[in-house]
Protein backbone atom coordinates (compact mmCIF):
# COMPACT_ATOMS: atom_id res chain seq x y z
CA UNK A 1 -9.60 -4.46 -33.23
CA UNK A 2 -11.80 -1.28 -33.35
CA UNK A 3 -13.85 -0.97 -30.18
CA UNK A 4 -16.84 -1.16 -32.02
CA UNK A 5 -15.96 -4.34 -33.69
CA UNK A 6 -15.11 -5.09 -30.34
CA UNK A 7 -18.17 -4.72 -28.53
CA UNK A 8 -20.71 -5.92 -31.54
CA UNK A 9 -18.89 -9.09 -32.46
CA UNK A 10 -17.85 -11.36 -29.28
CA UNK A 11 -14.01 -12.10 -29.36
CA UNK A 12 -14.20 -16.01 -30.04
CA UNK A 13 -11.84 -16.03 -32.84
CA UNK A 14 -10.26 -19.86 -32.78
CA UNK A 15 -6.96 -18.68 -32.04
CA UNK A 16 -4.29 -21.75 -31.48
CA UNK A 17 -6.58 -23.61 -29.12
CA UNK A 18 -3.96 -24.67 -26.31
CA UNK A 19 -3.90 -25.08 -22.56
CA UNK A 20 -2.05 -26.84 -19.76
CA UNK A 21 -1.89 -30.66 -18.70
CA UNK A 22 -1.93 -31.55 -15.10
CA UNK A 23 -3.36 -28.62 -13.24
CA UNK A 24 -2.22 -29.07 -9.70
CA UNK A 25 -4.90 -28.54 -7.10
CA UNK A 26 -3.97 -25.53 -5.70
CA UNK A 27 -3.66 -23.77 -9.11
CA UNK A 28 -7.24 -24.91 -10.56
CA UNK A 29 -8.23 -21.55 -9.67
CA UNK A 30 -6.59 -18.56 -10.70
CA UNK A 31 -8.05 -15.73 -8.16
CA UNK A 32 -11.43 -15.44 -5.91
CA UNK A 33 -13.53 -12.62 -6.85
CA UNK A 34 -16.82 -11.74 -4.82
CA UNK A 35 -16.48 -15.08 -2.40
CA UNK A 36 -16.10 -17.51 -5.38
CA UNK A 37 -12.92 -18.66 -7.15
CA UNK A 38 -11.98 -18.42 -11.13
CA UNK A 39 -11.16 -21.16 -12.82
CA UNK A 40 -7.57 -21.11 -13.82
CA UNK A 41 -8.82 -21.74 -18.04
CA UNK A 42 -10.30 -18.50 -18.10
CA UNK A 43 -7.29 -17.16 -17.32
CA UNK A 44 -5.49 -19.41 -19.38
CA UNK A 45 -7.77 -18.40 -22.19
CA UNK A 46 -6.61 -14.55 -22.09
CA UNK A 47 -3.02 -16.16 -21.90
CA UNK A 48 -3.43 -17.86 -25.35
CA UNK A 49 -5.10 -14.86 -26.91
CA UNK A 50 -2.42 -12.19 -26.24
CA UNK A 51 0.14 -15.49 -27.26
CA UNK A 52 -1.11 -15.21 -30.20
CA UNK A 53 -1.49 -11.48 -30.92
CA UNK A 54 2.50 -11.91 -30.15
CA UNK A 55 2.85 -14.60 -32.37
CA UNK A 56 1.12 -12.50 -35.18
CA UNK A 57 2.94 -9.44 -34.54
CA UNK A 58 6.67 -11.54 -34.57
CA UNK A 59 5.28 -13.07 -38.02
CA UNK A 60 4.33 -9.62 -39.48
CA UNK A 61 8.19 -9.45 -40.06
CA UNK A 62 9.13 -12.91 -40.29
CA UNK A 63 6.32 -15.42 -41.48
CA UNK A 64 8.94 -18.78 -40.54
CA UNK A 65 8.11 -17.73 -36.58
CA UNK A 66 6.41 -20.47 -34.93
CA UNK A 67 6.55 -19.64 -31.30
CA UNK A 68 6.98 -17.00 -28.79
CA UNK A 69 10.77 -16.61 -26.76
CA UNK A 70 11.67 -15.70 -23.51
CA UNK A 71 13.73 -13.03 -25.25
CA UNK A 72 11.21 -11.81 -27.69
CA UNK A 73 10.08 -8.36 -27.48
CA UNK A 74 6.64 -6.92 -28.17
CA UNK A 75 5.78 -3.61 -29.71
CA UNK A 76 2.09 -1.59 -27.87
CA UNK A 77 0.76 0.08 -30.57
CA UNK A 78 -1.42 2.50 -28.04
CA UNK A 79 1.55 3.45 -25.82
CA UNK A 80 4.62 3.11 -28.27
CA UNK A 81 6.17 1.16 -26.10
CA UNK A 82 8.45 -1.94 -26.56
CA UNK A 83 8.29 -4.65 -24.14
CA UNK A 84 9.63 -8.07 -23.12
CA UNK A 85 6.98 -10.64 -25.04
CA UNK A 86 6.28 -13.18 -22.17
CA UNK A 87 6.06 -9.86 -19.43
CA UNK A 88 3.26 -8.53 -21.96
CA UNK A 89 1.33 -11.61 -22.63
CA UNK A 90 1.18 -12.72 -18.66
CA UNK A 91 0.16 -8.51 -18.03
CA UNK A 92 -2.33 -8.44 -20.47
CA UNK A 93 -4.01 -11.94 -19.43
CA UNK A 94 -4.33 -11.02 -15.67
CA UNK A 95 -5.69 -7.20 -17.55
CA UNK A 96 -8.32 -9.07 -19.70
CA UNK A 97 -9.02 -11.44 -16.00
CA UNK A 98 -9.88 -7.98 -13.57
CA UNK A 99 -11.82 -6.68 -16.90
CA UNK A 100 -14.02 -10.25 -16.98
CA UNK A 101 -14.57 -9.89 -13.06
CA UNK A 102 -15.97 -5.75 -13.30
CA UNK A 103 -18.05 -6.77 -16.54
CA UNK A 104 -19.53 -9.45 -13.89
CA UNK A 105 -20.19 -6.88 -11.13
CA UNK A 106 -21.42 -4.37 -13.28
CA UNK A 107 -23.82 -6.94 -14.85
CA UNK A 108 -25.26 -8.03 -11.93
CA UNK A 109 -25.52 -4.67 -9.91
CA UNK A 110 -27.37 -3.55 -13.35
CA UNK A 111 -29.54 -6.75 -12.79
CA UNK A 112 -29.05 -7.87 -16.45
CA UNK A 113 -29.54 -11.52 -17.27
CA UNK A 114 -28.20 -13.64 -20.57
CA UNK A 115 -30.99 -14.44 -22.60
CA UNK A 116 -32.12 -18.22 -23.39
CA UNK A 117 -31.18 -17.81 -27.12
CA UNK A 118 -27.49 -15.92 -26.15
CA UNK A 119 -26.88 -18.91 -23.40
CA UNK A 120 -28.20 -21.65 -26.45
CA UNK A 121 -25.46 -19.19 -29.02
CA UNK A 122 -22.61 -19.88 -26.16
CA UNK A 123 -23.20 -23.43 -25.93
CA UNK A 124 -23.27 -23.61 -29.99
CA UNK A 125 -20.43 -21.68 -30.57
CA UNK A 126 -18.21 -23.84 -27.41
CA UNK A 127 -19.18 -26.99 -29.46
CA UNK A 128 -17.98 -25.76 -32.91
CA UNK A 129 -14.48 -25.09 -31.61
CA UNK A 130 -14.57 -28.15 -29.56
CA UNK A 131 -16.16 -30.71 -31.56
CA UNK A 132 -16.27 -29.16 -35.57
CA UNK A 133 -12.90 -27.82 -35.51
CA UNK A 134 -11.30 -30.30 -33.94
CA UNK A 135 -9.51 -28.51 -30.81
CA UNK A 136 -11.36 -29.64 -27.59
CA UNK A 137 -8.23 -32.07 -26.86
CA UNK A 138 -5.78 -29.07 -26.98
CA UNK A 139 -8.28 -26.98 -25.22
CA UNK A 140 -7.92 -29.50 -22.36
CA UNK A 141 -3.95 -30.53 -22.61
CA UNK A 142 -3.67 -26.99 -21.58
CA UNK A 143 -6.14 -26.81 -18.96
CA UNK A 144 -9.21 -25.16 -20.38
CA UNK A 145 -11.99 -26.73 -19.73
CA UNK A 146 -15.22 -26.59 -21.63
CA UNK A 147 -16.69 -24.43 -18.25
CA UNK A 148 -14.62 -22.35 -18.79
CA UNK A 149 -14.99 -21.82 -22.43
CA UNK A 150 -18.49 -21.33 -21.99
CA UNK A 151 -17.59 -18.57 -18.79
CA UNK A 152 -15.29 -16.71 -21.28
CA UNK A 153 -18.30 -16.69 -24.11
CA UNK A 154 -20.72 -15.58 -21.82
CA UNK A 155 -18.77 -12.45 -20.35
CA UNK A 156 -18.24 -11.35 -23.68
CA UNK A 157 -21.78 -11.46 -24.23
CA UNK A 158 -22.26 -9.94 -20.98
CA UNK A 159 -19.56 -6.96 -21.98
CA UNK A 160 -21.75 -6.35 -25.49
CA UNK A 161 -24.80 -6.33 -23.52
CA UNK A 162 -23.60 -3.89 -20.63
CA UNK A 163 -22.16 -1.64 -23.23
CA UNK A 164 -26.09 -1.16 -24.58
CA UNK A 165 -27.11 -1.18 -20.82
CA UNK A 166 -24.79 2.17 -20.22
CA UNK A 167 -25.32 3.94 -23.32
CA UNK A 168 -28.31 2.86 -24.33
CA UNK A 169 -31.41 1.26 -22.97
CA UNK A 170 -32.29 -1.61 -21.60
CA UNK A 171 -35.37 -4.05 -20.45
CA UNK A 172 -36.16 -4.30 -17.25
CA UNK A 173 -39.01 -7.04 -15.14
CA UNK A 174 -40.60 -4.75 -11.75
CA UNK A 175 -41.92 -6.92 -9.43
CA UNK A 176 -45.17 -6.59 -10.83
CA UNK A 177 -43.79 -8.67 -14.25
CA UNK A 178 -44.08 -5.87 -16.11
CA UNK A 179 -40.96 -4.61 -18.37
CA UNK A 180 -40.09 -1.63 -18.62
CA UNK A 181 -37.28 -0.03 -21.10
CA UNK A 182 -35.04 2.15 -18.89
CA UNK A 183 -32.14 4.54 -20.01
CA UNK A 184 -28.55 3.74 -19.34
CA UNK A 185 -26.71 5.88 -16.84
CA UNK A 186 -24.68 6.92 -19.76
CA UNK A 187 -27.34 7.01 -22.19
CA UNK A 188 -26.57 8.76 -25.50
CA UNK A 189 -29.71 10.20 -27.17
CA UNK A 190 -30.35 9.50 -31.21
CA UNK A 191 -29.67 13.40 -31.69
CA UNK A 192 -26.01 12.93 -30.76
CA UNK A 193 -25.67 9.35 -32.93
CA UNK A 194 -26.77 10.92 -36.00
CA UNK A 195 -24.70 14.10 -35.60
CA UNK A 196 -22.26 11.53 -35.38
CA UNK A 197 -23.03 9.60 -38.55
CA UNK A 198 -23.69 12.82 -40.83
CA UNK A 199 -19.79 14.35 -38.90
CA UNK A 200 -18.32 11.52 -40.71
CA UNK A 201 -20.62 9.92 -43.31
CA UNK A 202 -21.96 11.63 -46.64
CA UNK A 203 -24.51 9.80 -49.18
CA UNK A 204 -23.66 10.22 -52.59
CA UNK A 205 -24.33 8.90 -56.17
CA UNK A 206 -21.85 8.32 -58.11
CA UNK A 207 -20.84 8.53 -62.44
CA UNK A 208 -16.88 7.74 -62.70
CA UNK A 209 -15.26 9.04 -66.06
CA UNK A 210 -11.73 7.40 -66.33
CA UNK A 211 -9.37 9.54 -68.07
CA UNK A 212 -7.53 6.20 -69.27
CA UNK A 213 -8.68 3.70 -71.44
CA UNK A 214 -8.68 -0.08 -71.23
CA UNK A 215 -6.11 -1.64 -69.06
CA UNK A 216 -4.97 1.58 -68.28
CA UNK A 217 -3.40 2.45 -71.36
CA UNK A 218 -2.98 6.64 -71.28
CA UNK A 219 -5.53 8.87 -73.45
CA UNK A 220 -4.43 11.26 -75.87
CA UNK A 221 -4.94 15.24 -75.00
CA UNK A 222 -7.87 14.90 -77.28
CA UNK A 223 -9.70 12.19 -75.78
CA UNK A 224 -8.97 13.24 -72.37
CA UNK A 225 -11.20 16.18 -73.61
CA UNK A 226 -13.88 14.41 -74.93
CA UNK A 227 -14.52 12.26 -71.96
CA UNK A 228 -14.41 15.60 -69.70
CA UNK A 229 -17.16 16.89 -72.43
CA UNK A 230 -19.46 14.13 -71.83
CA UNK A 231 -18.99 14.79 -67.69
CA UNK A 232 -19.92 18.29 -68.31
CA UNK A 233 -23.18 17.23 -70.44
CA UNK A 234 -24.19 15.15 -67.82
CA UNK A 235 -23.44 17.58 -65.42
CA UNK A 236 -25.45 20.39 -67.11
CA UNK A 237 -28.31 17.51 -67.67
CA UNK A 238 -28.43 16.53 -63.51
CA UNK A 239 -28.46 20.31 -62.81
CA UNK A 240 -31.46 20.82 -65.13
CA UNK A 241 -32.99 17.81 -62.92
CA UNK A 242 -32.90 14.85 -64.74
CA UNK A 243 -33.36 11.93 -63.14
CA UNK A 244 -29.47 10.48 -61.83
CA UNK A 245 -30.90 6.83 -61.77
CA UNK A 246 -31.43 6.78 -64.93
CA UNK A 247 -28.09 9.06 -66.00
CA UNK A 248 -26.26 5.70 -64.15
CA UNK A 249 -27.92 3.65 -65.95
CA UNK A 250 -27.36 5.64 -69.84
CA UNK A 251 -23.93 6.08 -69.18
CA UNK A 252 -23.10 2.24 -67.85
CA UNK A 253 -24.79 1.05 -71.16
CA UNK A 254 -22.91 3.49 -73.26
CA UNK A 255 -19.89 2.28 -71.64
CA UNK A 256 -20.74 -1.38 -71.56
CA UNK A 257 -17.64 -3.52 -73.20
CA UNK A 258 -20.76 -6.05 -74.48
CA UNK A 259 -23.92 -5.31 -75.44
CA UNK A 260 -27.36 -6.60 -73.64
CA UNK A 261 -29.10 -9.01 -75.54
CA UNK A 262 -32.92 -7.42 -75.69
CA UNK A 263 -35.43 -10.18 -73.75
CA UNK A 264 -39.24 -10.38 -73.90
CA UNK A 265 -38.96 -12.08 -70.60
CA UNK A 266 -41.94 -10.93 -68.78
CA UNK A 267 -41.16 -9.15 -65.65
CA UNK A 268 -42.59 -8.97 -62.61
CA UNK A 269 -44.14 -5.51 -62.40
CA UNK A 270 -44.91 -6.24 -58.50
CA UNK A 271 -41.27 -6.07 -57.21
CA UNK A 272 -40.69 -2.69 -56.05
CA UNK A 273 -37.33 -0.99 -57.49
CA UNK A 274 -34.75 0.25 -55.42
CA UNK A 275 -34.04 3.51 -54.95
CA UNK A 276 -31.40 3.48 -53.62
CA UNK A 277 -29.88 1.45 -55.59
CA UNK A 278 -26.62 3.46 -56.82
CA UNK A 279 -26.41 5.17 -53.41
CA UNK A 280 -22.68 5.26 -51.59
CA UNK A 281 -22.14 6.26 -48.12
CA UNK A 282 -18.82 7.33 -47.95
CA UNK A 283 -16.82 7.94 -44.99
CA UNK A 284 -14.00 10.26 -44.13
CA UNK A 285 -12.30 7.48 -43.66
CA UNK A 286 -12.90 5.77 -47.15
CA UNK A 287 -10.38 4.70 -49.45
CA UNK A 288 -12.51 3.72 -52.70
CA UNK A 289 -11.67 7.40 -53.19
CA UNK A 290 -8.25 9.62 -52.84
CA UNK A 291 -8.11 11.50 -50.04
CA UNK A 292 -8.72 14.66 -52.33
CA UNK A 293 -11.73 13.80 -53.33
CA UNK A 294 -13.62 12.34 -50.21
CA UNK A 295 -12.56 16.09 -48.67
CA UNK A 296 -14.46 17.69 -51.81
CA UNK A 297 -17.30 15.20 -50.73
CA UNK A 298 -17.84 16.52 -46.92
CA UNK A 299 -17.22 20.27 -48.13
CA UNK A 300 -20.02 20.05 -50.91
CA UNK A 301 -23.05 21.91 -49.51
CA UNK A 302 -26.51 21.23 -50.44
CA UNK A 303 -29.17 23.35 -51.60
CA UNK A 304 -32.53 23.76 -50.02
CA UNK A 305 -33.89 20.49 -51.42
CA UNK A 306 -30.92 18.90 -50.06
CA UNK A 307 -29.19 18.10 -53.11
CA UNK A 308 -26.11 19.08 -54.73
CA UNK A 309 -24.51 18.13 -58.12
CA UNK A 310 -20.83 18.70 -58.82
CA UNK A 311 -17.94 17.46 -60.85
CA UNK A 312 -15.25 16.48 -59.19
CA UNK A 313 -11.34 15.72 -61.09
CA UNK A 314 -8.91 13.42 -59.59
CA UNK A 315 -6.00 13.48 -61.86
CA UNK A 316 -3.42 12.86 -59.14
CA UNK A 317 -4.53 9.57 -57.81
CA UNK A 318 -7.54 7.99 -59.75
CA UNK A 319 -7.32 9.72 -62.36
CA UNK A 320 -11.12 10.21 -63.03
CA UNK A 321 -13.98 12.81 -63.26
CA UNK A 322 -16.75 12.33 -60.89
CA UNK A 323 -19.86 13.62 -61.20
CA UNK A 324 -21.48 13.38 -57.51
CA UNK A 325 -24.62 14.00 -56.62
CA UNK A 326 -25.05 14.21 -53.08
CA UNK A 327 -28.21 14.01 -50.42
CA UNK A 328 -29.35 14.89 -46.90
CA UNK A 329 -28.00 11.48 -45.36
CA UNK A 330 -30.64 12.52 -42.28
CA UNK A 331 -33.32 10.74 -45.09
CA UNK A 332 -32.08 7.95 -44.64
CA UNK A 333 -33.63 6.65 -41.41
CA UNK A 334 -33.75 3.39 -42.36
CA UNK A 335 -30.07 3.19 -42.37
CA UNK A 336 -29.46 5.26 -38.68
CA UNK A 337 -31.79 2.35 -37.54
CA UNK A 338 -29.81 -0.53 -38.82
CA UNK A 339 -26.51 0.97 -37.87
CA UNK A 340 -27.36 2.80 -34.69
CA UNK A 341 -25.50 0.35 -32.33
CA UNK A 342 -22.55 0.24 -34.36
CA UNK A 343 -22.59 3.95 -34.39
CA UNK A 344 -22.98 4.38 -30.83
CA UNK A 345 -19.72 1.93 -30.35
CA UNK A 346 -17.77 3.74 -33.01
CA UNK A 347 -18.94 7.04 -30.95
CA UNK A 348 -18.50 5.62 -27.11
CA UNK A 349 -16.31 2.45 -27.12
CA UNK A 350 -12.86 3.92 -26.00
CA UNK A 351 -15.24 5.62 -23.25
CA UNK A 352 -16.57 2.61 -22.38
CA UNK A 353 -13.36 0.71 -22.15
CA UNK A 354 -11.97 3.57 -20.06
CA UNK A 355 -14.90 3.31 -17.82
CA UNK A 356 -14.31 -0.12 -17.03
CA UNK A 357 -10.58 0.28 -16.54
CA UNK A 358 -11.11 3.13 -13.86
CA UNK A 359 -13.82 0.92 -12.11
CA UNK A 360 -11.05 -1.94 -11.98
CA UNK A 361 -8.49 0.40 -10.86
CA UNK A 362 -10.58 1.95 -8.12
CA UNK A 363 -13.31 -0.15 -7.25
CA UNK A 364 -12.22 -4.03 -8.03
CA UNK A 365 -10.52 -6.39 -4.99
CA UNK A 366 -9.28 -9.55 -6.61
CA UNK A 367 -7.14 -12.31 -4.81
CA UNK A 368 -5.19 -13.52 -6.97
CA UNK A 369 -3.60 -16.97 -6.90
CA UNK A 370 0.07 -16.00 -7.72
CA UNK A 371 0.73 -20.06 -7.08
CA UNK A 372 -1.34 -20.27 -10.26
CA UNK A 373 -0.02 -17.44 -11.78
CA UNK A 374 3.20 -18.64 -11.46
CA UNK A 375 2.70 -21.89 -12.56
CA UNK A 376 1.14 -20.53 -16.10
CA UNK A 377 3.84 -19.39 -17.84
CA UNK A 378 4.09 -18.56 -21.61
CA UNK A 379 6.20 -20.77 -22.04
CA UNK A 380 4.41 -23.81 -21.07
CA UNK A 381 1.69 -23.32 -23.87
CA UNK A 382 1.01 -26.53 -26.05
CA UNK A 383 0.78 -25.24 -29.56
CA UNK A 384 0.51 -28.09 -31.69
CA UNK A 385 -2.96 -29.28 -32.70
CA UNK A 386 -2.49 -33.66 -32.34
């Protein structure tokens, strides 16, 4: 998962609910953190997660795996590293533990509290796994309480929310009740998001010319050279400055398969029209187009209106003519607004994860409970749903 998808969508995906039966007294908790002690499910609920991205992995290659071994091994993508399966799972659960405990700290040394509505969101989401899917039983025949489902929701809130409290801005109540917005001590400033967005975003409108015809059947030399006449004309007709909405529109009812019925329907002349309607933001990272073309996209300048109009051939890949007309995505304001905190995660996530894992490495003092520790093994994991 992409650490922006990472911070802007909490990680409550339903995966295998399981836990342990019987926790023994001494292992309730699984390590004391700040004078008070963890329970043992939250732990247990990293356990199952990294289980399962196991589990997934094994199945990439053989979809009849069922369960983790002793003697399975594990491949880390980020390090390139091979390692024993139940080492991993138990490494990256007590990893994801000291991570839960520094997004604590940092929340409360920031002062930050969960709202009503994100405390009323945990206690909704807890119940739909619990109750509407079914898996509260296997939640507790593996020792994860409903506490400590709720903990585990409300840290990742807290880790979404701290992310915006570093690098962006936050609320703050003075003494005096007023609130105040204050800037993060990593605060990144809109001028550095949108040089972001334009580094790896372009906004385009787009006619596509196939140089095939229906269900891909090949075009003769001859027809091949029609259809790149027509691109030109409409080429030659955008540069004069005719209107591209309406050059979309021509062309998809020349090249309609049926033809529209005509309707007297009266319409209603107060709805305000789109316009930007046939607009694309592409990114260099986009695959609706080859790789060829999306390059051609970010290298096409624009003129001093901030406009440009080119054709564009893709005969290795698509196998089409585009005819792109491209704008000053910095217009679009609307759109830097909606998307600004998914920007800022695409642009600082990795930092922030780094920052956290050097504050757990040099400031965080955890005792951990290796009875408990020991005691949850892999291994042990219920899997089956009853």
């Amino acid at each position: 998962m992409s650490n922006a998808r990472k911070i802007l969508a909490l990680a409550t995906a339903a995966a295998a609910c399981t836990s342990f039966v019987g926790c023994g007294e001494n292992t309730k908790w699984i390590a004391e953190f700040n004078g008070e002690k963890i329970n043992a499910g939250v732990y247990l609920y990293y356990e199952l997660a990294a289980y399962n991205n196991v589990l997934s992995y094994l199945q990439t290659t053989d979809k009849t795996v069922t369960e983790v071994t002793k003697d399975d091994v594990y491949y880390i993508e980020d390090t390139k590293e091979t390692v024993n399966a139940y080492e991993w799972i138990q490494s990256k659960a007590m990893e994801d533990l000291r991570t839960f405990c520094m997004v604590e700290a940092e929340y409360d040394r920031l002062q930050l509290e969960l709202t009503e509505a994100e405390e009323a969101e945990v206690e909704e989401m807890v119940a739909y796994y619990c109750d509407t899917l079914g898996y509260r039983e296997n939640y507790e025949d593996n020792g994860i309480s409903e506490e400590s489902l709720i903990t585990v929701y409300q840290n990742n809130y807290k880790y979404s929310n701290l992310f915006f409290a570093i690098y962006g801005t936050y609320e703050k109540i003075g003494e005096d009740g007023k609130t105040t917005e204050i800037e993060g001590e990593r605060y990144v400033d809109d001028e550095t998001v949108w040089n972001h967005y334009t580094e790896h975003n372009v906004r385009v409108k787009v006619i596509e010319f196939p140089l095939f015809g229906e269900n891909s059947a090949a075009l003769t030399d001859e027809e091949k050279e029609e259809v790149t006449l027509t691109a030109e004309e409409y080429l030659t007709r955008a540069e004069d400055g005719e209107d591209f909405d309406a050059l979309i529109e021509e062309y998809k009812e020349a090249t309609s398969e049926e033809e529209e019925e005509e309707t007297t329907e009266e319409t209603d002349e107060t709805e305000e029209e789109d316009e930007y309607e046939y607009e694309t933001i592409v990114s260099d990272e986009s695959t609706s187009y080859s790789e060829a073309v999306v390059d051609k996209l970010f290298e096409l300048q624009l003129d001093e209106n901030g406009e440009a109009v080119e054709l564009i051939t893709d005969t290795d890949v698509n196998n089409k003519i585009y005819l792109v007309k491209k704008y000053d995505l910095r217009e679009r304001e609307d759109l830097f607004e909606e998307q600004h905190d998914s920007l800022l995660a695409d642009l600082v996530g990795e930092e922030y994860d780094d920052y956290l894992a050097d504050l757990v490495a040099n400031q965080l003092t955890l005792n951990v409970n290796q009875d408990a520790v020991d005691r949850y093994v892999p291994k042990k994991l219920v899997l089956e749903l009853k």
